[in-house]
Every structure is written in C-alpha cells, then in structure tokens.
N, C-alpha and C. Protein backbone atom coordinates (compact mmCIF):
# COMPACT_ATOMS: atom_id res chain seq x y z
N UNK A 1 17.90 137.31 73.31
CA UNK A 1 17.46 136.01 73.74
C UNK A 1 16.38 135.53 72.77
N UNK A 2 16.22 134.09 72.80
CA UNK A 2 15.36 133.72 71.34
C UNK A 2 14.20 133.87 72.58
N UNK A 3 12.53 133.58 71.41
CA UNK A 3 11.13 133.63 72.04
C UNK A 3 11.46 132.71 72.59
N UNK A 4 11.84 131.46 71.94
CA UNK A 4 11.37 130.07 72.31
C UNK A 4 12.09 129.45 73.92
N UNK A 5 13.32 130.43 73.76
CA UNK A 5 13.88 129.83 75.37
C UNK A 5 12.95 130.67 76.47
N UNK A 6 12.93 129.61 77.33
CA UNK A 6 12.31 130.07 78.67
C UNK A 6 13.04 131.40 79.58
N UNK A 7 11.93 132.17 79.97
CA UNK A 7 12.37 133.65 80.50
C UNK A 7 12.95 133.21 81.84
N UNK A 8 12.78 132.48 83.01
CA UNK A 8 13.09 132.24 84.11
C UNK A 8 14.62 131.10 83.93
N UNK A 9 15.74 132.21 84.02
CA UNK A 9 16.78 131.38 83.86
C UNK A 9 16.55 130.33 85.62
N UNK A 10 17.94 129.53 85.52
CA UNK A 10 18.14 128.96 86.48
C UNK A 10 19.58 130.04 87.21
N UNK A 11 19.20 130.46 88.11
CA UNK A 11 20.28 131.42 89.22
C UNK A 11 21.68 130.38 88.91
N UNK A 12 22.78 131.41 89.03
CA UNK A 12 24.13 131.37 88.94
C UNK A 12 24.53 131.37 90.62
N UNK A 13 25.33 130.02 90.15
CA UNK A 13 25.63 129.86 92.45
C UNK A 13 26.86 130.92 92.22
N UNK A 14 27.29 131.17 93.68
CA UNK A 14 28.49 131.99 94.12
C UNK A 14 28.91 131.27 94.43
N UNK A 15 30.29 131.62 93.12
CA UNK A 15 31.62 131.16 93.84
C UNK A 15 32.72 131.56 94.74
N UNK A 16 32.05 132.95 95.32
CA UNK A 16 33.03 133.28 95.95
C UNK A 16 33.13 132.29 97.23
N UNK A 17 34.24 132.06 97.90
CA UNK A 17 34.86 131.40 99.26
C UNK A 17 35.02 131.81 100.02
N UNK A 18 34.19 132.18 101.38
CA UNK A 18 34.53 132.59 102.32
C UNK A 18 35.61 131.60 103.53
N UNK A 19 36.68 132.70 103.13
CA UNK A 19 37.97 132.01 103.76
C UNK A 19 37.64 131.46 105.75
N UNK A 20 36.71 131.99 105.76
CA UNK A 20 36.31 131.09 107.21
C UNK A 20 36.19 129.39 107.05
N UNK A 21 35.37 128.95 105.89
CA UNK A 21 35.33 128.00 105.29
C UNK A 21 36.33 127.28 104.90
N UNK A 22 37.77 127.86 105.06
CA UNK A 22 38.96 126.99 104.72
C UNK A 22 39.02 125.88 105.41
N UNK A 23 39.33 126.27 107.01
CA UNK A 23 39.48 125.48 108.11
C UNK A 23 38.37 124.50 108.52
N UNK A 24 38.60 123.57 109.25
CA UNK A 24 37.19 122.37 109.54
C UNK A 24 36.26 122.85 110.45
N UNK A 25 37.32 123.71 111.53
CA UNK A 25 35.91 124.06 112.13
C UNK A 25 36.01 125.68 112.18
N UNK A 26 36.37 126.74 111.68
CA UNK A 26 36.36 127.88 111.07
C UNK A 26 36.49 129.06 112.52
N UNK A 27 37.38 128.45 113.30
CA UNK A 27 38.08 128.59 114.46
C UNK A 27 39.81 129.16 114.06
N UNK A 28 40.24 130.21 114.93
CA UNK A 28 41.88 129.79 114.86
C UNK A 28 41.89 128.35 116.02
N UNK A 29 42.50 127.45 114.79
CA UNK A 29 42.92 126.25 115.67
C UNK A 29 44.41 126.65 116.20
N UNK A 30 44.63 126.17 117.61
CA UNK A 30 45.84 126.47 117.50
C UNK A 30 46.83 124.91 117.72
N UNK A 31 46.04 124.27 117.65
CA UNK A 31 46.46 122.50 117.95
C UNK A 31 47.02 122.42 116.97
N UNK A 32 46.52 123.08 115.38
CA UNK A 32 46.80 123.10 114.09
C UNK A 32 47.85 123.60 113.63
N UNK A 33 48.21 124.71 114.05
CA UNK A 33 49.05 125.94 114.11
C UNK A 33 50.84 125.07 114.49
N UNK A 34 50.30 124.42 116.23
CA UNK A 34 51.76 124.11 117.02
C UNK A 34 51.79 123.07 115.97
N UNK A 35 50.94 122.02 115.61
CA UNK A 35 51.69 120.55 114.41
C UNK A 35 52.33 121.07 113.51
N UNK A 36 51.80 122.45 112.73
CA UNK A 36 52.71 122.75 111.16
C UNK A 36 53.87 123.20 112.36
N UNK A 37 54.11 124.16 112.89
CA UNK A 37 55.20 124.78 113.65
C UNK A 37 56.43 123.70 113.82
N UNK A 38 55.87 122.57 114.91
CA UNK A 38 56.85 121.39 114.87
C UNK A 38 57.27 120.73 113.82
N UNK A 39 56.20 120.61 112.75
CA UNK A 39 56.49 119.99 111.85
C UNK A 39 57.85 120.66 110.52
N UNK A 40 57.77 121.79 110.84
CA UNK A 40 58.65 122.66 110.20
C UNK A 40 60.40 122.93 110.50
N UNK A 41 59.65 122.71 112.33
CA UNK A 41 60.78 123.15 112.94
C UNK A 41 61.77 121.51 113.02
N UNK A 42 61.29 120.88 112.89
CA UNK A 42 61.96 119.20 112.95
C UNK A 42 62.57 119.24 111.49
N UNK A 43 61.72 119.46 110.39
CA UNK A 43 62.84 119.27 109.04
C UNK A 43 64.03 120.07 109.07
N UNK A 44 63.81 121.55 109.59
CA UNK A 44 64.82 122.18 109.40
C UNK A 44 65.94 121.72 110.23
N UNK A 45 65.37 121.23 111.45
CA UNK A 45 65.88 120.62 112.86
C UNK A 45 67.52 119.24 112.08
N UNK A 46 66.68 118.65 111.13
CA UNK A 46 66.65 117.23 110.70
C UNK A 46 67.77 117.32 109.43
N UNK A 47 68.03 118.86 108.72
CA UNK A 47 68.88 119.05 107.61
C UNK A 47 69.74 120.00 108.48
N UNK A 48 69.73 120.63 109.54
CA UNK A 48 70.46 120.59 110.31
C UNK A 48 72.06 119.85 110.52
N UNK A 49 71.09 118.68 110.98
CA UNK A 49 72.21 117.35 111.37
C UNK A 49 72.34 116.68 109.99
N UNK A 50 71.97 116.89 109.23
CA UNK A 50 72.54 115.98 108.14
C UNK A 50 73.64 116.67 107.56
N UNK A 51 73.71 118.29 106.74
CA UNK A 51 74.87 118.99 106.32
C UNK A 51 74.92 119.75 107.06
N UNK A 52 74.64 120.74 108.04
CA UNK A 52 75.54 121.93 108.50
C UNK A 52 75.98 121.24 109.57
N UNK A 53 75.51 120.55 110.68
CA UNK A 53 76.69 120.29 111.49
C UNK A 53 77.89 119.77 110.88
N UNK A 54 77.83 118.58 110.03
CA UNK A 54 79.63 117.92 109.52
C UNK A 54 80.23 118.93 108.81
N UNK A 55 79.29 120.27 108.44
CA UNK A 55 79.98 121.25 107.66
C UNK A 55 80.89 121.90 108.64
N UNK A 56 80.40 122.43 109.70
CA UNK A 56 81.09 123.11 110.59
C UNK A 56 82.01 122.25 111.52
N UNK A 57 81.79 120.94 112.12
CA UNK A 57 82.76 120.10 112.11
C UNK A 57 83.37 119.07 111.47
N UNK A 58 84.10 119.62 110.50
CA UNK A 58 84.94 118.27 109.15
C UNK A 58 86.28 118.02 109.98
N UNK A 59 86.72 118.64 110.45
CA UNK A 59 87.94 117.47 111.46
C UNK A 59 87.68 116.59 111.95
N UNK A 60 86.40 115.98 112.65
CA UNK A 60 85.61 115.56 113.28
C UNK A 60 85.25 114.45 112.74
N UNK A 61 84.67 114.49 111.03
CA UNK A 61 84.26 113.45 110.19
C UNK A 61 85.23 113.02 109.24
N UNK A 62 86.48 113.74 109.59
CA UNK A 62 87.23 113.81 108.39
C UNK A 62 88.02 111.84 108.79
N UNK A 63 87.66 111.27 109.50
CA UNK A 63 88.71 110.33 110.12
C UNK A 63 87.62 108.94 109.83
N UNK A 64 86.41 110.00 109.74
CA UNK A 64 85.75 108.22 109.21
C UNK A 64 85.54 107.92 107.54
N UNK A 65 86.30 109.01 106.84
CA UNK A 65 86.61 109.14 105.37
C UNK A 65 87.93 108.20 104.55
C-alpha cells in the first residue's frame, strides 16, 4: 500500500443474501404458493384443451375440417 493513501479503508458491504429476504414478508406465504399452483395448473389445464383433447378425439373434429 502507498504512504500517501489513507490507512482506514472504507468496509466492504456483504453481499451475501439471506434467502429469508427473498419473499416480502419472509413468511411461507401460502396465498403465494395456491396463485403459482393455479396459475400453473390452468396453463397446463388450457393446452390441455387446445391439442390433446382434439388429439385423442379426431373423429369428432374431423367433420368441421
């Protein structure tokens, strides 16, 4: 280290993250939990009815072709 810089650095913050800190209020939410759940379970719900049902019934759709 040179003379001329000052001996008293300035402290290095922590970056570590305490993963409690993820969440807003650092709780298991579970209000949080059921929205992703539904929210998951409706897309899959939602591609569902778009290709696998006409997949498994094409006699069915085959008449509005």
């Amino acid at each position: 280290m040179n003379k001329e810089q000052p001996i008293n650095r300035i402290s290095r913050p922590d970056l570590r993250v305490n993963p409690r800190k993820w969440s807003g209020s650092g709780s298991n939410n579970i209000a949080s939990r059921l929205a992703i759940i539904a929210t998951v379970t409706a897309v899959i719900g939602g591609i569902g009815l778009v290709f696998i049902y006409p997949y498994f019934n094409i006699e069915r759709f085959r008449k509005y072709l």
